[in-house]
Protein backbone atom coordinates (compact mmCIF):
# COMPACT_ATOMS: atom_id res chain seq x y z
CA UNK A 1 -36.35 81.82 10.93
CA UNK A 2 -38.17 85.38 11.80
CA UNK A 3 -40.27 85.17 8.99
CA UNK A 4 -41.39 82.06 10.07
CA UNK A 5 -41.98 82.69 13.48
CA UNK A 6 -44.25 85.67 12.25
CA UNK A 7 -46.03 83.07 10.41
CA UNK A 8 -44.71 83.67 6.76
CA UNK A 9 -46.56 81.42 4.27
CA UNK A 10 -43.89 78.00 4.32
CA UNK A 11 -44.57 76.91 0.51
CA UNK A 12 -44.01 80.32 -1.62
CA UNK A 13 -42.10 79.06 -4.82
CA UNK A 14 -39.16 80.37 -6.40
CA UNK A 15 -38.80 81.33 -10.66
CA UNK A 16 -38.42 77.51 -11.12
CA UNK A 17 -40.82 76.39 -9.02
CA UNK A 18 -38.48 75.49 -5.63
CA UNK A 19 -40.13 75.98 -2.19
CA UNK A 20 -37.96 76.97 0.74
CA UNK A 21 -38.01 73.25 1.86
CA UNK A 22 -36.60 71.98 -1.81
CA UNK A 23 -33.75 74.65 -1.33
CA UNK A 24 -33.24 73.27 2.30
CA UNK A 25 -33.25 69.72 1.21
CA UNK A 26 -30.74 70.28 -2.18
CA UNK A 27 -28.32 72.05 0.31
CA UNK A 28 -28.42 69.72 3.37
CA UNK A 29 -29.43 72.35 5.77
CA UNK A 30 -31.58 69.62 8.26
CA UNK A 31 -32.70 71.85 10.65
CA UNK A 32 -34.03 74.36 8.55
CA UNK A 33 -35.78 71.23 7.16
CA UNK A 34 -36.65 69.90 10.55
CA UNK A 35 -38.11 73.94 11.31
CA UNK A 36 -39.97 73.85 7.60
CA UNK A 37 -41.57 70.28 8.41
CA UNK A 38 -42.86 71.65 12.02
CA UNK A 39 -44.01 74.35 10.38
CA UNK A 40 -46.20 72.64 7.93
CA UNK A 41 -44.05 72.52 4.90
CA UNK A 42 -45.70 70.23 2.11
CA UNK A 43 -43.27 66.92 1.59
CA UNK A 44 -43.73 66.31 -1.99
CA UNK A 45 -44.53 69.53 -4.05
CA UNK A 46 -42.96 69.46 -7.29
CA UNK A 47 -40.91 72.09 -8.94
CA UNK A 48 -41.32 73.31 -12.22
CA UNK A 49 -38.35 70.11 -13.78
CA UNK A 50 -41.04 67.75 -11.66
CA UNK A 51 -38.45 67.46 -8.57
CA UNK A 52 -39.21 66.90 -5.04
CA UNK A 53 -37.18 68.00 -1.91
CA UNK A 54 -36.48 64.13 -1.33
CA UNK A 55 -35.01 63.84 -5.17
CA UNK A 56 -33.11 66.90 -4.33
CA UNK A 57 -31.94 65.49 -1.11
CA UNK A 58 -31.09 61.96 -1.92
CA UNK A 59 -29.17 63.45 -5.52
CA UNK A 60 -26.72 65.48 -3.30
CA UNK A 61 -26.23 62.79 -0.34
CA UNK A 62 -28.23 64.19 2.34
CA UNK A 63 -28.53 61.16 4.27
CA UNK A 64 -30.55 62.99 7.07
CA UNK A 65 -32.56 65.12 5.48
CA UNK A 66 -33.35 61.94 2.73
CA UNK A 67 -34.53 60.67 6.33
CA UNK A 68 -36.09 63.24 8.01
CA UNK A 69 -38.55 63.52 4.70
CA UNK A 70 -39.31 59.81 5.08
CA UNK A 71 -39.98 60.05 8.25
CA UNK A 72 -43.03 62.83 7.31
CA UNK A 73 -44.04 60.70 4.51
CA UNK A 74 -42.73 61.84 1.80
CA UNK A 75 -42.84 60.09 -1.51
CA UNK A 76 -39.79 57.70 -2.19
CA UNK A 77 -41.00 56.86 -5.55
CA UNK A 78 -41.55 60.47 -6.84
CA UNK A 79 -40.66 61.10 -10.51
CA UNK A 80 -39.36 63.70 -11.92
CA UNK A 81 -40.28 64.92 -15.45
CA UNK A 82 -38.01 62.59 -16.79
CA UNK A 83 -39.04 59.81 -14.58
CA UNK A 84 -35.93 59.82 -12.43
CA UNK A 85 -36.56 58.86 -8.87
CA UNK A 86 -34.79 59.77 -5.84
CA UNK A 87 -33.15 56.44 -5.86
CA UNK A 88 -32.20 56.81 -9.27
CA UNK A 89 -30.32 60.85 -8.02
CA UNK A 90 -28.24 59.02 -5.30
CA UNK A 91 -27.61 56.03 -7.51
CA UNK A 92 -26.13 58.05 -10.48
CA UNK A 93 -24.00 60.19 -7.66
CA UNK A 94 -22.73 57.31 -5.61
CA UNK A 95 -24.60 58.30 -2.34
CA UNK A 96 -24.61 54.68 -0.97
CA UNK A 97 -25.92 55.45 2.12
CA UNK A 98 -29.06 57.49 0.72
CA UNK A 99 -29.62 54.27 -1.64
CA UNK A 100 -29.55 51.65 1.30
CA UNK A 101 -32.07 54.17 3.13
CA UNK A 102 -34.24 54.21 0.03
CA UNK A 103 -34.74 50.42 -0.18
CA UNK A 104 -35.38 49.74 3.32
CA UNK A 105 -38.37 52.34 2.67
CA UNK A 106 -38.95 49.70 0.18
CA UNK A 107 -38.14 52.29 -2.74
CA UNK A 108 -38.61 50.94 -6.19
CA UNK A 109 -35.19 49.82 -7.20
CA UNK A 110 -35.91 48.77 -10.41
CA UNK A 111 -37.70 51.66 -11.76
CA UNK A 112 -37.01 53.43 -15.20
CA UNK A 113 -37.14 56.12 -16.52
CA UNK A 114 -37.81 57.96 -19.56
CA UNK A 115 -34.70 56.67 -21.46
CA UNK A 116 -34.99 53.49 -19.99
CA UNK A 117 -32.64 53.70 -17.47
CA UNK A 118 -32.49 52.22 -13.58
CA UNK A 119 -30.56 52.96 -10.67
CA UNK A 120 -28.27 50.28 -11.45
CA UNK A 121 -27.73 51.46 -14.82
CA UNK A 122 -26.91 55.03 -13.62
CA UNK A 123 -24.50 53.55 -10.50
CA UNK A 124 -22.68 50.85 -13.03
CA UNK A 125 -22.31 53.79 -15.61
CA UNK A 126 -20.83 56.31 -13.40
CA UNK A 127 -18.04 53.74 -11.44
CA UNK A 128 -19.82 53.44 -8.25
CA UNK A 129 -19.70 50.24 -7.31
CA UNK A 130 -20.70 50.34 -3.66
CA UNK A 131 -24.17 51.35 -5.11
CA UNK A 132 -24.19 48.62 -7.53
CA UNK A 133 -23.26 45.85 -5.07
CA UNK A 134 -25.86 47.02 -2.86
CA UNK A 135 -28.41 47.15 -5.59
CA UNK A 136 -27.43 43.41 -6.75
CA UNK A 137 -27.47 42.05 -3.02
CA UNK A 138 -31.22 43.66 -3.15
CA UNK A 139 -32.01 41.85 -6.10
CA UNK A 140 -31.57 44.52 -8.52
CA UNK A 141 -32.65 43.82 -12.16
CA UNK A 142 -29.16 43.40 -14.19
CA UNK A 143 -30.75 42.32 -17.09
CA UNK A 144 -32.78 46.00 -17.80
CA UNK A 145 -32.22 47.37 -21.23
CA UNK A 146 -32.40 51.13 -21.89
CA UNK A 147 -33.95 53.06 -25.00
CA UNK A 148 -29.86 52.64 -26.38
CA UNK A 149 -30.27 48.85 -25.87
């Protein structure tokens, strides 16, 4: 927090490409997010795997800083290098909550990625059926083949 109040650059990137607000948002630490945001922090720069601080944040369940990010914009629908979204990260993990916030910031809950796969696919895979009733009541694809078939 010094650094920052002595006006240390907010978006310096790490060996693989994380900022100090990805790190924030992976970790759930929301008000060093909240103090990263107010100090200028850039919502959607990717890391070196294509990752966001939202994909970060919805994968490990941060509900509020999933929302904070929304709430400065950030990209729902980012992809990642292998065209997982941030819905698709709290889909495969379970993270109902983070999904249900995702679609009412009309999030793309169909979309695939580069094997083919949705958010559905990831939820039904992984047991997490929360997710996948939520998905299904949102009119979620259940028809979507993947490159396995």
């Amino acid at each position: 927090m010094l650094l920052l109040e002595r006006e240390a650059e907010v978006n310096p990137t790490s060996l693989n490409g994380l900022t100090p607000l990805s790190w924030a948002a992976k970790n759930g630490h929301d008000a060093v997010v909240k103090l990263l945001l107010k100090k200028g922090a850039e919502v959607d720069l990717n890391d070196r795997d294509g990752r966001t601080p939202i994909s970060w944040a919805a994968e490990n369940g941060h509900y509020t800083v999933v929302e904070l990010l929304v709430e400065k914009e950030a990209e729902v629908d980012s992809k990642d290098f292998d065209g997982r979204t941030p819905m698709s990260w709290a889909a495969e993990n379970g993270h109902d909550t983070v999904v249900e916030l995702l679609v009412e910031n009309e999030a793309e809950i169909d979309s695939k990625d580069a094997s083919g796969r949705t958010p559905l696919s990831w939820a039904a895979e992984n047991g997490h059926d929360m997710v996948v009733k939520l998905l299904a009541e949102n009119e979620a694809g259940i028809d979507s083949n993947d490159l396995d078939g």
